[in-house]
C-alpha atoms as a PDB file:
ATOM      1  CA  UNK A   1      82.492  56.648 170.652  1.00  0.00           C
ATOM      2  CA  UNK A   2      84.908  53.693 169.644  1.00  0.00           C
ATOM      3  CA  UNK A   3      82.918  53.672 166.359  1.00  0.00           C
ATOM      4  CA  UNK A   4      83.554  57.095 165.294  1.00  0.00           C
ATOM      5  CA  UNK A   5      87.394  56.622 166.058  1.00  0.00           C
ATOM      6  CA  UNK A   6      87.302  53.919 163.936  1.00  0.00           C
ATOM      7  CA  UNK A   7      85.481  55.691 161.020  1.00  0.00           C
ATOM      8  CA  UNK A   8      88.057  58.555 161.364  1.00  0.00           C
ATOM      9  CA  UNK A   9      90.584  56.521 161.418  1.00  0.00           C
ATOM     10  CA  UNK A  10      89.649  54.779 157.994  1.00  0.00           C
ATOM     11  CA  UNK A  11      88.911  58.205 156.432  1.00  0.00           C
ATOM     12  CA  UNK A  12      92.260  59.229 157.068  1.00  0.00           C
ATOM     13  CA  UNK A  13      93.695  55.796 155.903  1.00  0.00           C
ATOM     14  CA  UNK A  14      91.576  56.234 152.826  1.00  0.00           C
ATOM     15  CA  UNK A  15      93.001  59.971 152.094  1.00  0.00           C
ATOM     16  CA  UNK A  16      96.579  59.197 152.861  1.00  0.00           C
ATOM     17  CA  UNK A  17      96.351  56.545 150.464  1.00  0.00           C
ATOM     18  CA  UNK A  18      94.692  58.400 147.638  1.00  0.00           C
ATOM     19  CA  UNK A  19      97.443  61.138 148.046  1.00  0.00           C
ATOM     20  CA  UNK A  20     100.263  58.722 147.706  1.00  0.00           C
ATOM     21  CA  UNK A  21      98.120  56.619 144.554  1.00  0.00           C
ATOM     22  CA  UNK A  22      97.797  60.240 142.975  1.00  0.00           C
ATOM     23  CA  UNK A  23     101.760  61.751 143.673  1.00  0.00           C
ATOM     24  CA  UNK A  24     103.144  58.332 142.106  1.00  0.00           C
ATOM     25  CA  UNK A  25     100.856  58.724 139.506  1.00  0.00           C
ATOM     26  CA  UNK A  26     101.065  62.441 138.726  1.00  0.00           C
ATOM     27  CA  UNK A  27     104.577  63.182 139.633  1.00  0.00           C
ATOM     28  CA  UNK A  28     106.284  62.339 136.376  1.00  0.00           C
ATOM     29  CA  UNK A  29     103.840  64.534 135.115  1.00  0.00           C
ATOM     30  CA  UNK A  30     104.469  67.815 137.259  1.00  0.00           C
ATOM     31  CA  UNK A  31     108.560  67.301 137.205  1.00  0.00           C
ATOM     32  CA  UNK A  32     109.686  69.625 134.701  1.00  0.00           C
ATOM     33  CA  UNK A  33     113.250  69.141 134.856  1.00  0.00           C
ATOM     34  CA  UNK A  34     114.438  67.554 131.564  1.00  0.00           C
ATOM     35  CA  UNK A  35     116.242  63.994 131.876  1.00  0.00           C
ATOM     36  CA  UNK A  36     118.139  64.663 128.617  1.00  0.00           C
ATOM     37  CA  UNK A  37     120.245  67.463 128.180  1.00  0.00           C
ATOM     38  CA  UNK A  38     119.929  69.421 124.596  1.00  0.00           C
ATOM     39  CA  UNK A  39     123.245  70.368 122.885  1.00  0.00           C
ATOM     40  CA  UNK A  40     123.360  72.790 120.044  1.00  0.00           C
ATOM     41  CA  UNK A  41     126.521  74.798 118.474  1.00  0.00           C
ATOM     42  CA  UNK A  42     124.223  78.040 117.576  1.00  0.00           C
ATOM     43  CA  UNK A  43     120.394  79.124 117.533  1.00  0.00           C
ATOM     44  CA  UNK A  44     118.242  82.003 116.726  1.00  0.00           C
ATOM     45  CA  UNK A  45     115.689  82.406 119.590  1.00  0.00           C
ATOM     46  CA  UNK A  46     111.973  84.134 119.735  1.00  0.00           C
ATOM     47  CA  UNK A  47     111.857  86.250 122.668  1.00  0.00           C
ATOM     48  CA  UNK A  48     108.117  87.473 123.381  1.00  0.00           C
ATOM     49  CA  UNK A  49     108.928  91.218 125.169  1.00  0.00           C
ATOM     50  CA  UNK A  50     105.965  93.143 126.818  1.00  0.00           C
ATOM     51  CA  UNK A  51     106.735  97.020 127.032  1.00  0.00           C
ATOM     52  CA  UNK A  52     102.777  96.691 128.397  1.00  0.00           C
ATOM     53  CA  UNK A  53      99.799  95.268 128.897  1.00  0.00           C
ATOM     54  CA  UNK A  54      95.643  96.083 128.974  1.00  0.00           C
ATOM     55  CA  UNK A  55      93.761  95.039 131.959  1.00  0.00           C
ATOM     56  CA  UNK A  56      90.344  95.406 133.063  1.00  0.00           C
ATOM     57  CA  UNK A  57      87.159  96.639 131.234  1.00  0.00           C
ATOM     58  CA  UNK A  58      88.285  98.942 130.121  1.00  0.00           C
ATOM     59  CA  UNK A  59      91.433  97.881 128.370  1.00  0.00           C
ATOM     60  CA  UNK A  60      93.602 100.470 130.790  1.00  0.00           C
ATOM     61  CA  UNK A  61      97.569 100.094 129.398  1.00  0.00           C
ATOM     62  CA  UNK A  62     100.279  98.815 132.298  1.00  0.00           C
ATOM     63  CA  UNK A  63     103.479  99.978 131.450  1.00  0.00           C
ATOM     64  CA  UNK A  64     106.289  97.302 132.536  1.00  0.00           C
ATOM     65  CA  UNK A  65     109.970  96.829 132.630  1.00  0.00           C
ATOM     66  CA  UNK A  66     111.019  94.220 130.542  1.00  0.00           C
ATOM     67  CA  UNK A  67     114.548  92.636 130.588  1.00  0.00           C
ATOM     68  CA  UNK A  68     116.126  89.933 127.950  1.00  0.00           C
ATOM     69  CA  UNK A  69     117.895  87.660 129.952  1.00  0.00           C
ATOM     70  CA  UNK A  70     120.655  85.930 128.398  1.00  0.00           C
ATOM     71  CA  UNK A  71     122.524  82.403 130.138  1.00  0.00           C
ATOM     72  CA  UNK A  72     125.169  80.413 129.429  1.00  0.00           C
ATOM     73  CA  UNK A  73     123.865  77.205 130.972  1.00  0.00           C
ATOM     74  CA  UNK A  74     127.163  75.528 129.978  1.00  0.00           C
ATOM     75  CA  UNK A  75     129.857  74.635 132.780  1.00  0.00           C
ATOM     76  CA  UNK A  76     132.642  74.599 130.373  1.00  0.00           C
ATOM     77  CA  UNK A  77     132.816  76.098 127.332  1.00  0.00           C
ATOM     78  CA  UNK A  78     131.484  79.885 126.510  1.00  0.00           C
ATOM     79  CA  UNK A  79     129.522  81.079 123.367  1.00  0.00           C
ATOM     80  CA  UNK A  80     129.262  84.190 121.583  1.00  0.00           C
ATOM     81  CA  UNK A  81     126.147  86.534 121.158  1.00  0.00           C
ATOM     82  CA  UNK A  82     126.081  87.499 117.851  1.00  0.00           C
ATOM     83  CA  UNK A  83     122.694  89.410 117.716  1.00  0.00           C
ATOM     84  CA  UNK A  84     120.222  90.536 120.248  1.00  0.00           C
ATOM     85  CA  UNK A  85     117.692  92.902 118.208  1.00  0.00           C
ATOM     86  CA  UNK A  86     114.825  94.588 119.103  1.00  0.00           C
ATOM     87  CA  UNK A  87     111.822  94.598 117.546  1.00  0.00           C
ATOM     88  CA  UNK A  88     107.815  96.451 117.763  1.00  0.00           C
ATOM     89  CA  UNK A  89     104.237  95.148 117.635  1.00  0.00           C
ATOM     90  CA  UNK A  90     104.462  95.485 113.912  1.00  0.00           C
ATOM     91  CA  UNK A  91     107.809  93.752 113.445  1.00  0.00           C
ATOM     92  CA  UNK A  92     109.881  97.171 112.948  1.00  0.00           C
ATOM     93  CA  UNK A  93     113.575  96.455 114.311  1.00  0.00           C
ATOM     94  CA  UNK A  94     113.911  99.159 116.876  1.00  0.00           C
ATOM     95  CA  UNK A  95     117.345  98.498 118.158  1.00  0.00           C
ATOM     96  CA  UNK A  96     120.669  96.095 117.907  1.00  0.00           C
ATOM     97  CA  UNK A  97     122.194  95.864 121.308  1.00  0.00           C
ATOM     98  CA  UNK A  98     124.826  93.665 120.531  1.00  0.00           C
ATOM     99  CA  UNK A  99     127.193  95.995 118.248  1.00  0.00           C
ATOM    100  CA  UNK A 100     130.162  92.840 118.279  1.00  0.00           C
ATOM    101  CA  UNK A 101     130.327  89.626 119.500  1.00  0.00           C
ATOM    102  CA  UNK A 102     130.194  89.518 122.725  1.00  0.00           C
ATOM    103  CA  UNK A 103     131.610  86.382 124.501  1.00  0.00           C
ATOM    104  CA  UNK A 104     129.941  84.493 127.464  1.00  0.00           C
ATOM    105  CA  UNK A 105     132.305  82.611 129.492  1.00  0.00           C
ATOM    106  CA  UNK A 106     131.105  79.161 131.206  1.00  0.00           C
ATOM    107  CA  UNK A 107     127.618  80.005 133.629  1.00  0.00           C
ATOM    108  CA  UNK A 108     128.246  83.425 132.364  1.00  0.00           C
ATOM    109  CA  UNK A 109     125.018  85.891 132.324  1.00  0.00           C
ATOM    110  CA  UNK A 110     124.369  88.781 130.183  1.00  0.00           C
ATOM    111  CA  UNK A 111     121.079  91.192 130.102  1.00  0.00           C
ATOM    112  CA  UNK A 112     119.025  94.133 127.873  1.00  0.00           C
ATOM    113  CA  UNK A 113     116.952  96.281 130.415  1.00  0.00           C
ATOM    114  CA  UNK A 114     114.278  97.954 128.786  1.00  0.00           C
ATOM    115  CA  UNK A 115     113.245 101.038 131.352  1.00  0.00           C
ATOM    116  CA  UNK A 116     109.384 100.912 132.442  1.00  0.00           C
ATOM    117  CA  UNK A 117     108.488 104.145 130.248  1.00  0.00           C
ATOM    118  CA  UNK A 118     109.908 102.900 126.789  1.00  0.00           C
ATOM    119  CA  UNK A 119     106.949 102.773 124.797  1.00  0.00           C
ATOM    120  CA  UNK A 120     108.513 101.897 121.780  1.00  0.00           C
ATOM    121  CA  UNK A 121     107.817  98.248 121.631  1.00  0.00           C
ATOM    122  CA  UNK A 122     104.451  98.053 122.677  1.00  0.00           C
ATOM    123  CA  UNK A 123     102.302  95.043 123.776  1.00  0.00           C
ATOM    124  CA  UNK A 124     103.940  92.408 120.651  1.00  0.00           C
ATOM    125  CA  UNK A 125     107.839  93.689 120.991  1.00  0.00           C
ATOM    126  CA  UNK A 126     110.367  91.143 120.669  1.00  0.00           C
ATOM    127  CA  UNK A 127     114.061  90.245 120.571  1.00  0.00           C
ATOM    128  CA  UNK A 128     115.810  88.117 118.049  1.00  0.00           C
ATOM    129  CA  UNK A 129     118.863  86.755 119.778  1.00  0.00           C
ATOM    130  CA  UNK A 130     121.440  84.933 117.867  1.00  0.00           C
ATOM    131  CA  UNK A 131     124.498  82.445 119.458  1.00  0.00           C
ATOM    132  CA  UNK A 132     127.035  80.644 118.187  1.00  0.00           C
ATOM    133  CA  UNK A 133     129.437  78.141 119.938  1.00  0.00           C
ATOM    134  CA  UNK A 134     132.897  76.603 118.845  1.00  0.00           C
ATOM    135  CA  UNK A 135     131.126  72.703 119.543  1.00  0.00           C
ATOM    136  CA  UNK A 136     128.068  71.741 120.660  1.00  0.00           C
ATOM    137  CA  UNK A 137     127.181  73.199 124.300  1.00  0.00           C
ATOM    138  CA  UNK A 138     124.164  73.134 126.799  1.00  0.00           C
ATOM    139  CA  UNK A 139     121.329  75.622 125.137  1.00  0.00           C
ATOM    140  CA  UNK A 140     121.668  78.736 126.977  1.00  0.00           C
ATOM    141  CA  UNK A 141     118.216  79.807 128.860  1.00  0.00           C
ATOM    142  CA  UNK A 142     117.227  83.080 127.131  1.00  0.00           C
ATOM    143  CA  UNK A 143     114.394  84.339 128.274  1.00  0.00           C
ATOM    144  CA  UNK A 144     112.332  88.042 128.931  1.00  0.00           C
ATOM    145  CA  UNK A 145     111.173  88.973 132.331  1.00  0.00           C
ATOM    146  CA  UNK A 146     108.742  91.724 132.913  1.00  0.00           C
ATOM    147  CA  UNK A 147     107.760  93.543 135.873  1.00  0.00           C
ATOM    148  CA  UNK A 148     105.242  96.473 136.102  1.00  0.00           C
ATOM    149  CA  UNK A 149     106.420  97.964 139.475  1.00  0.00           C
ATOM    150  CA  UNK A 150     103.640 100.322 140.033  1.00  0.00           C
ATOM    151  CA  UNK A 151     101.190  97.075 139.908  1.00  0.00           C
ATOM    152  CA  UNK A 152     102.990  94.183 140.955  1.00  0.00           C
ATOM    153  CA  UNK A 153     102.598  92.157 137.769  1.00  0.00           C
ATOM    154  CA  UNK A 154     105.484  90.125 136.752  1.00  0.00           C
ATOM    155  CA  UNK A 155     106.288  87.158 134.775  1.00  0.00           C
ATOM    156  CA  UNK A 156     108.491  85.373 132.526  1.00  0.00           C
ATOM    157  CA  UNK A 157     108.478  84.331 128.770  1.00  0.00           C
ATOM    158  CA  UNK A 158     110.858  81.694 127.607  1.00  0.00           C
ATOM    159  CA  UNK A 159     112.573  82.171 124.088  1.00  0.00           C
ATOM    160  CA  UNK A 160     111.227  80.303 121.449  1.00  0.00           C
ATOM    161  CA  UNK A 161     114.155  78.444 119.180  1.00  0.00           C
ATOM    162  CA  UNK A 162     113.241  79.316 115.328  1.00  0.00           C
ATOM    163  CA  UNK A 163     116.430  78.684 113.660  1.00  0.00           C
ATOM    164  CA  UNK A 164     119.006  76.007 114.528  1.00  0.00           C
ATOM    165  CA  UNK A 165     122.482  77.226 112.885  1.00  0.00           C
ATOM    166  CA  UNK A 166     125.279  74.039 111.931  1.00  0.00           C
ATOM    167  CA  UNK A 167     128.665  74.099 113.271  1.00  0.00           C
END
């Protein structure tokens, strides 16, 4: 009986310290959060926007609901939206929601919605956004979030920077 304590005892010694071997090893790896902050005076951002999606065998279409997400991750100084366009599978600008500049003050948010039925972007819609700031500034998060509400899907996609604009 002592034996088997023993034995127990050293497997769990053995696991406890392959779990902290493996966390110090792996845990630079799995934080995310970046240690240097990026500063930019204006970008054009890729936004990937799913109006739907196939699933199963038999390719059956999920409409979703699909919202451009737009933050000023900046605690002090606001920048402008200059452009937040729409755009289909085949690369056909559907819409400009921004009609002026529109301002975001410091930690201000700002959103598109695009309603669960709107078809016209199909599975390969995206937005173009465009910002500008007076001096360099903390990238805003821009991002598209989609939800299918009849099926519980929902994730995120995370722009994409494709032009960075001089101050």
């Amino acid at each position: 009986m002592f034996h088997c304590k023993c034995e127990l005892i050293s497997g769990i010694t053995r696991l406890l310290i392959k779990t902290i071997v493996l966390s110090v090893c792996f845990l630079p790896i799995c934080a995310h959060a970046k240690s240097d902050v990026e500063l930019s005076s204006g970008e054009s951002v890729y936004v990937s926007i799913y109006s739907n999606i196939y699933s199963g065998p038999k390719a059956v279409r999920l409409e979703l609901a699909a919202m451009l997400s737009i933050r000023n991750t900046d605690p002090k100084y606001p920048i402008t939206i200059l452009k937040a366009d729409y755009y289909d599978t085949s690369g056909k600008m559907i819409d400009s929601y921004v009609k002026k500049p529109l301002k975001l003050k410091p930690l201000e948010t700002t959103y598109v919605y695009i309603k669960e039925y709107d078809k016209r972007g199909g599975p390969g819609a995206n937005f173009i956004v465009k910002w500008q700031a007076e001096k360099k500034v903390n990238q805003p998060i821009i991002e598209g979030v989609m939800l299918g509400t009849r099926q519980g899907v929902s994730f995120i996609c995370p722009g994409q920077i494709i032009t960075e604009h001089s101050e």
